[in-house]
C-alpha atoms as a PDB file:
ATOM      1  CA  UNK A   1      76.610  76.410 103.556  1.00  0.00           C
ATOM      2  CA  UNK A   2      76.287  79.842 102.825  1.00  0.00           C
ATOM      3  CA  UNK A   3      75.816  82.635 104.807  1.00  0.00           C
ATOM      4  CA  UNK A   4      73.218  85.405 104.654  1.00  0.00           C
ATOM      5  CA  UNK A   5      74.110  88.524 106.703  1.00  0.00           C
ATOM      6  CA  UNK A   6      73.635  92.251 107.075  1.00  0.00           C
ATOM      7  CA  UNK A   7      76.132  93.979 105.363  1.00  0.00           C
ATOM      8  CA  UNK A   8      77.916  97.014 107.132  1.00  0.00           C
ATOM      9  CA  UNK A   9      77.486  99.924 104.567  1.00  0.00           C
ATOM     10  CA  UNK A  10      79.468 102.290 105.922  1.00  0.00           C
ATOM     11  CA  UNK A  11      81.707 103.140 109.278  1.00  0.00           C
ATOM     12  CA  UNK A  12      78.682 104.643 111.037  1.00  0.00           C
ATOM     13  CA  UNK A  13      76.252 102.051 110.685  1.00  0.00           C
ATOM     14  CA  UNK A  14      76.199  99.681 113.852  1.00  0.00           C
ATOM     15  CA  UNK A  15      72.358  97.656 112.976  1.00  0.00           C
ATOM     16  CA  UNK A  16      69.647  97.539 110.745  1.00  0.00           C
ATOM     17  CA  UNK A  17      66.344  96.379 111.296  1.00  0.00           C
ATOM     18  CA  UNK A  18      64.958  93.481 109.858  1.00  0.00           C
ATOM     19  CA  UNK A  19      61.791  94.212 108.119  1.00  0.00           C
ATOM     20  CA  UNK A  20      60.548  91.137 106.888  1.00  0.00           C
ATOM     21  CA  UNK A  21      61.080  87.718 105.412  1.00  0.00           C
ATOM     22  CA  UNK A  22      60.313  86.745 102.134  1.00  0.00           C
ATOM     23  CA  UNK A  23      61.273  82.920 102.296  1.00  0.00           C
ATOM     24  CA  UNK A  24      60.582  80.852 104.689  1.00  0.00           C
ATOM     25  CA  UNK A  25      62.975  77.855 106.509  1.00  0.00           C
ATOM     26  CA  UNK A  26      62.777  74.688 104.174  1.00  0.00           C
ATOM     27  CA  UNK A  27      62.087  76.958 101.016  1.00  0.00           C
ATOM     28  CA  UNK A  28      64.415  76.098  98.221  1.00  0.00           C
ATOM     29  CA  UNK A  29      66.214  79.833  96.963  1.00  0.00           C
ATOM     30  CA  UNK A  30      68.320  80.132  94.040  1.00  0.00           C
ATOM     31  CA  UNK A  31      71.210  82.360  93.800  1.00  0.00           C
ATOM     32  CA  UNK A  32      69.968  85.763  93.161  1.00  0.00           C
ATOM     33  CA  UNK A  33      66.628  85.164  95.270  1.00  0.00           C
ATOM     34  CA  UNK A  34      65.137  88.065  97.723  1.00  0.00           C
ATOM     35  CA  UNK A  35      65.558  86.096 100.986  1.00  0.00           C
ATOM     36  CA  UNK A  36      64.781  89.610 103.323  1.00  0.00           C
ATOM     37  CA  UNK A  37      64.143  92.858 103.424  1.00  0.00           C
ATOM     38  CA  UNK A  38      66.323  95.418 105.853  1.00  0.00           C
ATOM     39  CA  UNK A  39      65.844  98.513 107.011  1.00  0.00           C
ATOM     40  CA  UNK A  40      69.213 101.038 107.787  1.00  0.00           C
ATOM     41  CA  UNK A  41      69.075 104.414 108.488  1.00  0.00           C
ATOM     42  CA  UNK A  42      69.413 105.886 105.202  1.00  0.00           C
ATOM     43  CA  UNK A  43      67.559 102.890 102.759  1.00  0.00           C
ATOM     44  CA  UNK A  44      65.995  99.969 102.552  1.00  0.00           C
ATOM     45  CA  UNK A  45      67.978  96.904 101.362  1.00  0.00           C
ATOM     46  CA  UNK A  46      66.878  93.494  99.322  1.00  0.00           C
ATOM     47  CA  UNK A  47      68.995  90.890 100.834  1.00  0.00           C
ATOM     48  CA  UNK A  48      69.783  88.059  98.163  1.00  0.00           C
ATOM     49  CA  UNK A  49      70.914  84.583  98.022  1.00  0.00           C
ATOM     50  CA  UNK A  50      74.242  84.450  96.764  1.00  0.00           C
ATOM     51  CA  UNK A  51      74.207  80.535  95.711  1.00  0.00           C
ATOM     52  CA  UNK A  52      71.313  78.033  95.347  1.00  0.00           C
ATOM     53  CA  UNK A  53      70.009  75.717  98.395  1.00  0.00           C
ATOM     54  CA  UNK A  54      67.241  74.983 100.712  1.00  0.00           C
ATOM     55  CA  UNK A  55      66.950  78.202 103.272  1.00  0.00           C
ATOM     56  CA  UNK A  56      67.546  77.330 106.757  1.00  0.00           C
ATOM     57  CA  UNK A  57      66.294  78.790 110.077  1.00  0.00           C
ATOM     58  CA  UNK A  58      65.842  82.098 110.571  1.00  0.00           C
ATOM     59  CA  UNK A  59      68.088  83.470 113.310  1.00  0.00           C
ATOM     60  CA  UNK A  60      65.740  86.457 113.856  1.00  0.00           C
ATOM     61  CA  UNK A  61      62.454  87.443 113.549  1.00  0.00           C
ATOM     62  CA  UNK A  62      61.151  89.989 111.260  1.00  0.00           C
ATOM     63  CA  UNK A  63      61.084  93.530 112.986  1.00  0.00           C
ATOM     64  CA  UNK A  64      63.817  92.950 115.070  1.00  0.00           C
ATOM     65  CA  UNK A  65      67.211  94.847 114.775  1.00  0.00           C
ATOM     66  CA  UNK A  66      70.277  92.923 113.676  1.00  0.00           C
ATOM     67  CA  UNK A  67      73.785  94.596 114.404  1.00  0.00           C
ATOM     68  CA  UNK A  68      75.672  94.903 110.975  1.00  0.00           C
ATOM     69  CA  UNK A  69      77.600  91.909 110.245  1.00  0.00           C
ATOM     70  CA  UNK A  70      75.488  89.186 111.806  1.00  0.00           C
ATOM     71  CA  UNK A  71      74.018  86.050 110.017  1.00  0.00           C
ATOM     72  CA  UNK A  72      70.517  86.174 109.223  1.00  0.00           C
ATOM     73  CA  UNK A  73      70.236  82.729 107.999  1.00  0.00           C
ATOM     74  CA  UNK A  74      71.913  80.343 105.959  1.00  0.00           C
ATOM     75  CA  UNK A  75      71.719  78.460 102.527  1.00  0.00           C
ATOM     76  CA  UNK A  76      72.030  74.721 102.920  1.00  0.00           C
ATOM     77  CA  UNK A  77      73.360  73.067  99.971  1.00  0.00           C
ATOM     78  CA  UNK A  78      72.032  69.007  99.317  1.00  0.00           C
ATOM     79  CA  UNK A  79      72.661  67.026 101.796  1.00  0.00           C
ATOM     80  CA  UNK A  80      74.041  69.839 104.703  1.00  0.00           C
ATOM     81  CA  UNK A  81      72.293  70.522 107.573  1.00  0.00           C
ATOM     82  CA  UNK A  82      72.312  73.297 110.096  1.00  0.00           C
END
């Protein structure tokens, strides 16, 4: 299981929001994939899969801010589940 999580780019930055979602739970990703978008307050970030799976749930919703650090979602490799 892998986790998928808003980064912390820097000392000032406490959330992002979450813009959208560009895979949905159950979708299989491969490392490298655009799983969501964030906003922070100085750019907008691609968030990717870092290995390949089958996404799992989301653990928010699109438009919703996320304090830096937290898991987004996961990557479920065969045979895992959440």
């Amino acid at each position: 299981m892998e986790e998928i999580f808003v980064p912390a780019l820097g000392m000032a930055m406490d959330n992002a929001m979450l813009l959208e979602w560009l895979k949905q739970p159950g979708d299989v990703v491969n490392a490298g994939d655009v799983v969501a978008v964030i906003e922070t307050d100085k750019t907008t970030l691609d968030l990717p899969a870092e290995t390949s799976g089958v996404l799992g749930k989301h653990r928010y919703a699109a438009n919703t801010e996320v304090p830096a650090g937290n898991t987004i979602a996961v990557v479920l490799a065969p045979g895992e589940v959440e």
